[in-house]
Protein backbone atom coordinates (compact mmCIF):
# COMPACT_ATOMS: atom_id res chain seq x y z
CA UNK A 1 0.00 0.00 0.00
CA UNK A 2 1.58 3.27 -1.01
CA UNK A 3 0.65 6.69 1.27
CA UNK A 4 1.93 10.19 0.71
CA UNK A 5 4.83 10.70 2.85
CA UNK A 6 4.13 12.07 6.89
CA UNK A 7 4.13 15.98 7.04
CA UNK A 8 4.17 17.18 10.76
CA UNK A 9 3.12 20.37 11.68
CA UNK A 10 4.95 23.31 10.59
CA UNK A 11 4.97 24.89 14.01
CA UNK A 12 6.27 21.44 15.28
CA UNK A 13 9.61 22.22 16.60
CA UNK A 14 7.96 25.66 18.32
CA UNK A 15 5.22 22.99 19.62
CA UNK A 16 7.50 20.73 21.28
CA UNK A 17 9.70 23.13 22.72
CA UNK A 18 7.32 24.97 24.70
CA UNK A 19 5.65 21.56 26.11
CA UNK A 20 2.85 21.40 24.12
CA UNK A 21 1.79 18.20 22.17
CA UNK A 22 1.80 18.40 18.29
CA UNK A 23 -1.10 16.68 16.77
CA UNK A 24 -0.77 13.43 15.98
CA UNK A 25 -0.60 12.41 11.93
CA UNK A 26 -3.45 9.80 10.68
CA UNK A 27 -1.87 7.97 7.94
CA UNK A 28 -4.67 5.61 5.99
CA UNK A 29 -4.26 2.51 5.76
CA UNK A 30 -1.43 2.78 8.76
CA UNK A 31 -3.12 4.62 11.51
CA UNK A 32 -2.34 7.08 13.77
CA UNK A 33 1.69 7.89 13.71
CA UNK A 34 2.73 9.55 16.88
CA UNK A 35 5.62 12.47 16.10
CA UNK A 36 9.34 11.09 16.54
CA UNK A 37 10.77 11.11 19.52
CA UNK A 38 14.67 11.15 21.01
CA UNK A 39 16.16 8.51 22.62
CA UNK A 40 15.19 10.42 26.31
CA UNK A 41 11.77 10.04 24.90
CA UNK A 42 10.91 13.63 24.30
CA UNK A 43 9.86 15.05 21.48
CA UNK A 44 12.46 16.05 18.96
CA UNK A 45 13.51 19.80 19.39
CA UNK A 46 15.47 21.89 16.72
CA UNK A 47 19.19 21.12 16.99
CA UNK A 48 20.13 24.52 16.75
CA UNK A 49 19.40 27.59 19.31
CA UNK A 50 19.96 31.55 18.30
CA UNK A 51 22.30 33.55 20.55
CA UNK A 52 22.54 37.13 20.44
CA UNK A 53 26.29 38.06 20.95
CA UNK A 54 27.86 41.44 21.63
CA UNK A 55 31.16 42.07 20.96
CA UNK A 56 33.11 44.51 22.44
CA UNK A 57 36.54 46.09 21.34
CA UNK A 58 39.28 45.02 23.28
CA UNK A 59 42.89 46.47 23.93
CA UNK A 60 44.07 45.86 20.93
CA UNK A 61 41.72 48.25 19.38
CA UNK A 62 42.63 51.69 17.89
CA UNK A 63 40.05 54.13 18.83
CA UNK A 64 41.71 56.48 16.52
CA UNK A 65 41.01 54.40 13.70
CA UNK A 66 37.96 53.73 11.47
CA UNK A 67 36.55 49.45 11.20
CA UNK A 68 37.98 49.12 8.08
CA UNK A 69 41.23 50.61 8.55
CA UNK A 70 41.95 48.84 11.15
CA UNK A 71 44.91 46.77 11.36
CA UNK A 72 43.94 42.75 9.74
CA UNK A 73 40.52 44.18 8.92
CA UNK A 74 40.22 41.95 5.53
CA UNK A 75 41.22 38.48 7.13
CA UNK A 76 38.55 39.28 10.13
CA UNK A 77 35.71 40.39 7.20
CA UNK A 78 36.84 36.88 5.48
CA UNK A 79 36.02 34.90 8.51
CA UNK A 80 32.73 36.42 9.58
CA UNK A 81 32.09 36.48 5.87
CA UNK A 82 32.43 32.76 6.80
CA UNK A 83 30.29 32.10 9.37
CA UNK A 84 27.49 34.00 7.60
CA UNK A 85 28.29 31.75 4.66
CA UNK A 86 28.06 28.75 7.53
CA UNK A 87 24.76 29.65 8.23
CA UNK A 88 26.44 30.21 11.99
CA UNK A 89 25.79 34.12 11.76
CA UNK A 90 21.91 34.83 10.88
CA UNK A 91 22.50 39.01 11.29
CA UNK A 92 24.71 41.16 12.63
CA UNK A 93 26.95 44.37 12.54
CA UNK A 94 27.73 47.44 14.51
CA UNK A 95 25.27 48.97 16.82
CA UNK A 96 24.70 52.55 18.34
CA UNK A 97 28.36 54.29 17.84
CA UNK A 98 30.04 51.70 16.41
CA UNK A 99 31.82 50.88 20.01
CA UNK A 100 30.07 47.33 19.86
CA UNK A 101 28.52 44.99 17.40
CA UNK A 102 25.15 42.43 17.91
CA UNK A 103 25.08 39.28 16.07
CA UNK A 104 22.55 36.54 16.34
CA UNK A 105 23.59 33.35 15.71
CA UNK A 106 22.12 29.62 15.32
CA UNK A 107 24.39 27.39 17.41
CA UNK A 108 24.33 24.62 19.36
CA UNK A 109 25.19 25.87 23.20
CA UNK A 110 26.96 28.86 24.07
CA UNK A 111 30.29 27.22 24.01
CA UNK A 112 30.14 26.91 20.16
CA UNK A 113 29.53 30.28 20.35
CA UNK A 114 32.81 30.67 22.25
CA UNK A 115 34.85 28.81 20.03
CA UNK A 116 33.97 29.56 16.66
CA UNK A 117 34.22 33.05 17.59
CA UNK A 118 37.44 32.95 19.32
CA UNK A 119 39.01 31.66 15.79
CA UNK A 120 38.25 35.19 14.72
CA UNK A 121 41.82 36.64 13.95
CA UNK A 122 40.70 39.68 15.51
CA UNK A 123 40.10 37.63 18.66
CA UNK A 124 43.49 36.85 18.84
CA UNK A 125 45.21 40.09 18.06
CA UNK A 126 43.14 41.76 21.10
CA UNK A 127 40.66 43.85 19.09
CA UNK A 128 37.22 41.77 19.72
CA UNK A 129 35.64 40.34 22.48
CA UNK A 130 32.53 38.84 23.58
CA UNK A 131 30.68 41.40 25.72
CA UNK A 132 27.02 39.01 26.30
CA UNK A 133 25.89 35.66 25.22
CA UNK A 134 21.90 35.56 25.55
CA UNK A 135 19.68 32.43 24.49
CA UNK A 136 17.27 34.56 22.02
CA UNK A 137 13.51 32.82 21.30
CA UNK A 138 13.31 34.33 17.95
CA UNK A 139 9.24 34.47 17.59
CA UNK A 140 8.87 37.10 14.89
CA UNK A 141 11.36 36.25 11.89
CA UNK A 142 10.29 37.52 8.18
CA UNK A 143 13.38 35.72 6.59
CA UNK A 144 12.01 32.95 3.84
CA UNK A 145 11.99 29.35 5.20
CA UNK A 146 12.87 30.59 8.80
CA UNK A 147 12.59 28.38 11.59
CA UNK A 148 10.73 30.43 14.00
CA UNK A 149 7.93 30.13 12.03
């Protein structure tokens, strides 16, 4: 007997995480096909949480210079370049007077945040680093194909 593939609920992932039960999927012929579940036996959750990360300048910083003229500025625009292109940054950039930038990012705790950030080459040379880490719900998301939705 052939059936049309099981769709679950769009808002699944949004379902599950705030406790509530998605409805179950009657297949014909098959019955009634609960959701999947993980090996704790909760329902599956998106892999992936959004942070919203400040970074801050550090030491190494020249105050007397503008963001692109300062010193490695094209190997730290490669890298975020990057992680934007890794689907790791969703937005970011500078914020208020340019004295700290806010980036939201999908990862999968806060210490991924910490590393892949702390590759940044400006990282290293003492220009960047992270002011906050916040867990960010992000309910309200026009991007195409987002997951909040």
């Amino acid at each position: 007997m052939r059936t049309s593939p099981v769709r679950w609920p769009e808002n699944f992932g949004h379902m599950a995480q705030c406790g509530q039960s998605p409805m179950q999927q009657a297949v014909p012929g098959v019955g009634v096909i609960q959701p999947p579940l993980n090996v704790g036996g909760g329902h599956y959750a998106p892999a992936m949480a959004n942070f919203a990360v400040r970074l801050v300048h550090g030491p190494g910083w020249d105050s007397s210079r503008r963001i692109r003229d300062q010193d490695g500025w094209d190997e730290h625009a490669a890298f975020m370049d990057g992680l934007v292109d890794d689907g790791f940054i969703i937005l970011g950039g500078p914020v208020g007077d340019g004295e700290q930038t806010l980036h939201v990012v999908q990862a999968a705790d806060e210490d991924q945040v910490r590393a892949r950030l702390a590759r940044d080459p400006w990282a290293s040379a003492g220009m960047l680093r992270i002011g906050t880490i916040e867990r960010w719900a992000l309910w309200l998301d026009s991007r195409p194909k987002n997951p909040a939705r």
